[in-house]
Protein backbone atom coordinates (compact mmCIF):
# COMPACT_ATOMS: atom_id res chain seq x y z
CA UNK A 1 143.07 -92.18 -201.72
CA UNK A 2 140.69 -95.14 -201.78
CA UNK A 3 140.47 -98.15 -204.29
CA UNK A 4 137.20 -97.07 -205.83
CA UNK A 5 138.81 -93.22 -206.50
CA UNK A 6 140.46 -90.59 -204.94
CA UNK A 7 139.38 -88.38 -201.28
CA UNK A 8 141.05 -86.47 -199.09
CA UNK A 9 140.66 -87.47 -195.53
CA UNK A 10 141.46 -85.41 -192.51
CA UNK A 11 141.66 -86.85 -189.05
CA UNK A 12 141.69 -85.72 -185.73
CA UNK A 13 144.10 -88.06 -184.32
CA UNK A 14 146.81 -86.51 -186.54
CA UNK A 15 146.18 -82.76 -185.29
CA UNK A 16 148.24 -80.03 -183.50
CA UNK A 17 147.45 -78.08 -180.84
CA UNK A 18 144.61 -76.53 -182.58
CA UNK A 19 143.23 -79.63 -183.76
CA UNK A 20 142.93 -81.50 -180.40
CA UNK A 21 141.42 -78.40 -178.77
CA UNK A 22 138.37 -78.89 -181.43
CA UNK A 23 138.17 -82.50 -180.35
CA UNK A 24 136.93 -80.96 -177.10
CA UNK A 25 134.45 -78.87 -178.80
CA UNK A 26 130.74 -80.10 -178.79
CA UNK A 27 129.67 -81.90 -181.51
CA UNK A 28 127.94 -80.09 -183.14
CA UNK A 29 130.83 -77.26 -183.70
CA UNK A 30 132.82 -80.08 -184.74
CA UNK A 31 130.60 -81.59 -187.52
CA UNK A 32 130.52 -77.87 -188.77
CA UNK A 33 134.34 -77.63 -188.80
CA UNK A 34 134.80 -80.77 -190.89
CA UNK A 35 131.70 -80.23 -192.90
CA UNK A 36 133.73 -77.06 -193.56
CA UNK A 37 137.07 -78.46 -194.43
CA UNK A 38 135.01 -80.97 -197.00
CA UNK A 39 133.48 -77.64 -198.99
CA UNK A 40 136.98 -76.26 -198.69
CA UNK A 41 138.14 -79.33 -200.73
CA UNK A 42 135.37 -79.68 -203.37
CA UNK A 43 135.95 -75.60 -203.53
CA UNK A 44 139.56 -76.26 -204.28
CA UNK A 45 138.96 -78.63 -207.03
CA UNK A 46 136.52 -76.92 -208.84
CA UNK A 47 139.35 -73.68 -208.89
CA UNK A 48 141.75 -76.33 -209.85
CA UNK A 49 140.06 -77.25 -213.25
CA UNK A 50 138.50 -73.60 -213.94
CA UNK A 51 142.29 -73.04 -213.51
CA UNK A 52 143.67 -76.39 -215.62
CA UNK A 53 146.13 -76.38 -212.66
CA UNK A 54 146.55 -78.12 -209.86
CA UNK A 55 147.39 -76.63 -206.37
CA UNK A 56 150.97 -76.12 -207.25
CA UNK A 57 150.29 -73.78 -210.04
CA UNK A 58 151.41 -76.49 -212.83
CA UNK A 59 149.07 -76.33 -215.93
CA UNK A 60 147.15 -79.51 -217.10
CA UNK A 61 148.67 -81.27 -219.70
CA UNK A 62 146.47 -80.37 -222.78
CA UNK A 63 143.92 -83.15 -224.78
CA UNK A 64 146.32 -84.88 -227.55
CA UNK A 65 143.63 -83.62 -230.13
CA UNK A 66 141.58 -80.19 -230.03
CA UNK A 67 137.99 -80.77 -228.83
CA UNK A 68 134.66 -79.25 -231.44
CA UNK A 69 133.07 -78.67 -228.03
CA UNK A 70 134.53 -75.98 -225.78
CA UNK A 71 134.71 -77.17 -222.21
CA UNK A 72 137.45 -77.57 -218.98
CA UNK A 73 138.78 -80.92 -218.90
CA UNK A 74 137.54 -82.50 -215.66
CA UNK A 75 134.83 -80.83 -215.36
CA UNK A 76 132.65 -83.42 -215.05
CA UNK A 77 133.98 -84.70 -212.10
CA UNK A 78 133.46 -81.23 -210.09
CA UNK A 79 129.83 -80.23 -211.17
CA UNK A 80 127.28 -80.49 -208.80
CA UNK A 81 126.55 -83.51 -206.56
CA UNK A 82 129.49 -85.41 -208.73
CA UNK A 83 131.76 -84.80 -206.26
CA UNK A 84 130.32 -85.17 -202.31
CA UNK A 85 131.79 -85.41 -198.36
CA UNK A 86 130.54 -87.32 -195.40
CA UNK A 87 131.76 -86.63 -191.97
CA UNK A 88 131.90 -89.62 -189.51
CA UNK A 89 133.50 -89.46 -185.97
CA UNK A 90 136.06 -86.44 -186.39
CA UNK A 91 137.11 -87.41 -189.93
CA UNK A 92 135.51 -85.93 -193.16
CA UNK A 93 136.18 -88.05 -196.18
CA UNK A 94 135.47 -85.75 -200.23
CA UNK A 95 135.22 -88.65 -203.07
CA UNK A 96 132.70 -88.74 -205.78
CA UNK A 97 128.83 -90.10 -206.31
CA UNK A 98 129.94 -93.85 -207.29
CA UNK A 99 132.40 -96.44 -207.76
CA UNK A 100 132.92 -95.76 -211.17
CA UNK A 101 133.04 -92.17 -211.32
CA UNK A 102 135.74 -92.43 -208.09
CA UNK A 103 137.75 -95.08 -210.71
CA UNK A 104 137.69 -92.44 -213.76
CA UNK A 105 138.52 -90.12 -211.24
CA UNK A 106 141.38 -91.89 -210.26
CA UNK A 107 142.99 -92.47 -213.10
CA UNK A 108 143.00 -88.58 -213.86
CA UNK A 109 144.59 -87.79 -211.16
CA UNK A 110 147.31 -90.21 -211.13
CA UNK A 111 147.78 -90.94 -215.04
CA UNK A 112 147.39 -94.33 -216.08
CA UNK A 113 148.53 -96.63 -218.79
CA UNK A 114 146.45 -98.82 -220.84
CA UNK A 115 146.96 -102.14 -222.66
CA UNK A 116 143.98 -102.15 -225.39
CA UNK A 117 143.86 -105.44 -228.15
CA UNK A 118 142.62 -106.01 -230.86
CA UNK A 119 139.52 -107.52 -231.46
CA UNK A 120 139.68 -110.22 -234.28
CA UNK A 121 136.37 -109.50 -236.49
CA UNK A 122 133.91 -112.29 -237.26
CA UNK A 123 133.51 -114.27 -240.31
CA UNK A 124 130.17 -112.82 -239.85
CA UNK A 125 130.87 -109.24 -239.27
CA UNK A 126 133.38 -109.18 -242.26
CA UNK A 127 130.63 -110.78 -244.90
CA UNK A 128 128.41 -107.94 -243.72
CA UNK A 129 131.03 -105.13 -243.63
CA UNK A 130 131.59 -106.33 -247.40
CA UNK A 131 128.39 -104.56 -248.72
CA UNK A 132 127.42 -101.87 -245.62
CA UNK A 133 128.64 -98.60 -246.92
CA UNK A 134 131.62 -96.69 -245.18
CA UNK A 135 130.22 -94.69 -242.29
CA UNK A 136 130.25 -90.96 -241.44
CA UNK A 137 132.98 -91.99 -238.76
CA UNK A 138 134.99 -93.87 -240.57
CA UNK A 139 135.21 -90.92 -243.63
CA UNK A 140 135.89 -88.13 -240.74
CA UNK A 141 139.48 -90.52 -239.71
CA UNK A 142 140.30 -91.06 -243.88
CA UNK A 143 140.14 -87.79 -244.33
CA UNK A 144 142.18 -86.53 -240.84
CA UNK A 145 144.72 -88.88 -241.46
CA UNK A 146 145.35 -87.40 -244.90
CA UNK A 147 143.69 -89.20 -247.29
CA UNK A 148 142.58 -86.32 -249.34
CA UNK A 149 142.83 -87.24 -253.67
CA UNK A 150 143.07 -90.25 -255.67
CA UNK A 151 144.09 -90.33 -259.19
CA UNK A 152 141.58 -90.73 -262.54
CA UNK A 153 142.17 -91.87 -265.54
CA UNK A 154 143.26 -88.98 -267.27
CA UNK A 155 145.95 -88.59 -264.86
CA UNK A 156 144.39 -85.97 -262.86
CA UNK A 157 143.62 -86.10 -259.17
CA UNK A 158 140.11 -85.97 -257.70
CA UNK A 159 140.21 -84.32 -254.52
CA UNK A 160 137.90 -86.68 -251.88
CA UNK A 161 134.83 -86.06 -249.99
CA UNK A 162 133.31 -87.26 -247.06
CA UNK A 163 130.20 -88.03 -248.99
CA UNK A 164 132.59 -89.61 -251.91
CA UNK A 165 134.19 -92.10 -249.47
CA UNK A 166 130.82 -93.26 -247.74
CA UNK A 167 129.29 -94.05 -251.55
CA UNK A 168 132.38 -95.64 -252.62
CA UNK A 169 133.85 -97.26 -249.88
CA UNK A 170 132.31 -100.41 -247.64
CA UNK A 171 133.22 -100.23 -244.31
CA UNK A 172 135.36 -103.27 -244.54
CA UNK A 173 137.32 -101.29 -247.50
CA UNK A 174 137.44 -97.89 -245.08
CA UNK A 175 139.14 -100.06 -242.16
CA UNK A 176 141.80 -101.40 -244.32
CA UNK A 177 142.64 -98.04 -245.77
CA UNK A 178 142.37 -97.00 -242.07
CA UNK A 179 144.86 -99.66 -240.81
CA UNK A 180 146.70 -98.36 -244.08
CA UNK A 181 146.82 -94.99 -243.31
CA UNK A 182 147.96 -95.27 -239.94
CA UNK A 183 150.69 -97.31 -240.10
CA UNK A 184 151.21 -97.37 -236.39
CA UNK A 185 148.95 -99.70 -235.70
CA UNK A 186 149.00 -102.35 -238.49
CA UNK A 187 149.48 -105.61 -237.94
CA UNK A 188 149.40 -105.18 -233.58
CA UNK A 189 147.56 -107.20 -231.64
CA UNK A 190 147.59 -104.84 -228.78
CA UNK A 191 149.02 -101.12 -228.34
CA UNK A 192 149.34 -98.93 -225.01
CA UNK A 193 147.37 -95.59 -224.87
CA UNK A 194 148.41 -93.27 -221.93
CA UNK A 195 146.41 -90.72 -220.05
CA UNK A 196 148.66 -88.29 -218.30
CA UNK A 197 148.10 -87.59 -214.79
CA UNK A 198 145.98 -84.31 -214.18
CA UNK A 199 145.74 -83.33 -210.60
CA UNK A 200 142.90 -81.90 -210.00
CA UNK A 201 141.78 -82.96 -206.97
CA UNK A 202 143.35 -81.48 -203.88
CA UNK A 203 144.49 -84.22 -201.74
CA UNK A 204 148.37 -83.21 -201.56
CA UNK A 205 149.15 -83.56 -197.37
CA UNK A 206 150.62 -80.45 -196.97
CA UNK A 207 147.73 -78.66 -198.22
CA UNK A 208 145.28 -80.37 -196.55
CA UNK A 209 147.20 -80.26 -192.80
CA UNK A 210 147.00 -76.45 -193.51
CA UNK A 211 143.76 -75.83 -195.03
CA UNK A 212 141.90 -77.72 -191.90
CA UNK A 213 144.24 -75.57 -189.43
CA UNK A 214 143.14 -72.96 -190.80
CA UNK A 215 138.87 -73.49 -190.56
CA UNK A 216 139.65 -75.03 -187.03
CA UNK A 217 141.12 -71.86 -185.72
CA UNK A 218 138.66 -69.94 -187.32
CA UNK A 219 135.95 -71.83 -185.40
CA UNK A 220 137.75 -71.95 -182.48
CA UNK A 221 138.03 -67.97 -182.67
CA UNK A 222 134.06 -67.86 -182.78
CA UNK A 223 134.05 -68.54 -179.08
CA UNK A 224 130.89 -70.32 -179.21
């Protein structure tokens, strides 16, 4: 595990019998062995999300709210070149394409917690959110976080539309019923959101160790 994300690293100074034997092997054999145990990991990890699991079985925890879009969580992070190895010396490192990827990465796989604050708006911003019309956005939350009738003036409740809210409502009006609606948040200047740690990416020791015993015997069996 590195600062900018998350790699599994096997070296040869840490090896059995088995392992120290393919330190004597020509080069060559040995940039194939470790160019082999770096497809074993990216191999692992894409299995691990087609799976939701990680390498102990345990399921993903699912997305707080249902996607439209069907899709694996993580997969992102396993498609193509996203995810990459580099052998140097007799140690193969797996991480991902950049810094920032290896980051989101990161965070994934260990869970994180984040401090998010409120942004005060502009005197600016509000005088123009005073006459903009509500957006599409903003009437999708109203109506999920069941705002769904108001009453007339006979009495009688008028069941509300999307298209209702955005001719009705300015955008300054939709975030206060917003802030109304979901009473969690009004009135902080700063909540926590947590992303729950999804291990996807094989780097547990114990899987590793055996996983590169295993392709160094096998190329030490080859005999050439």
């Amino acid at each position: 595990m590195n600062s900018s994300g998350v790699s599994a690293i096997w070296r040869g100074e840490h090896a059995i019998n088995a392992e120290l034997k393919l330190l004597m092997l020509p080069k060559e054999r040995r940039k194939r062995a470790l160019g082999q145990i770096g497809r074993e990991v990216k191999k692992q990890a894409r299995k691990n999300v087609k799976s939701q699991s990680n390498i102990r079985g345990e399921r993903f925890k699912e997305r707080r709210k249902k996607r439209t879009k069907k899709g694996d969580m993580l997969s992102g992070f396993v498609k193509g070149s996203n995810i990459r190895q580099r052998t140097k010396g007799n140690a193969v490192t797996v991480g991902f394409k950049n810094d920032f990827m290896g980051k989101m990465a990161r965070a994934h796989q260990e869970g994180q917690t984040q401090n998010i604050k409120a942004r005060k708006m502009s005197s600016q911003q509000k005088n123009d959110w005073r006459s903009e019309p509500a957006t599409q956005s903003q009437a999708n939350a109203i109506l999920r976080l069941g705002w769904s009738s108001s009453r007339r003036r006979d009495g009688k409740r008028k069941k509300i539309s999307r298209k209702y809210i955005m001719e009705n409502l300015t955008k300054l009006q939709a975030l206060g019923m917003l802030y109304e609606l979901n009473n969690k948040r009004k009135g902080k200047q700063s909540w926590q959101t947590k992303l729950p740690a999804r291990e996807f990416f094989p780097n547990d020791t114990q899987w590793v160790k055996q996983m590169a015993h295993d392709v160094m015997v096998k190329e030490l069996n080859k005999g050439r």
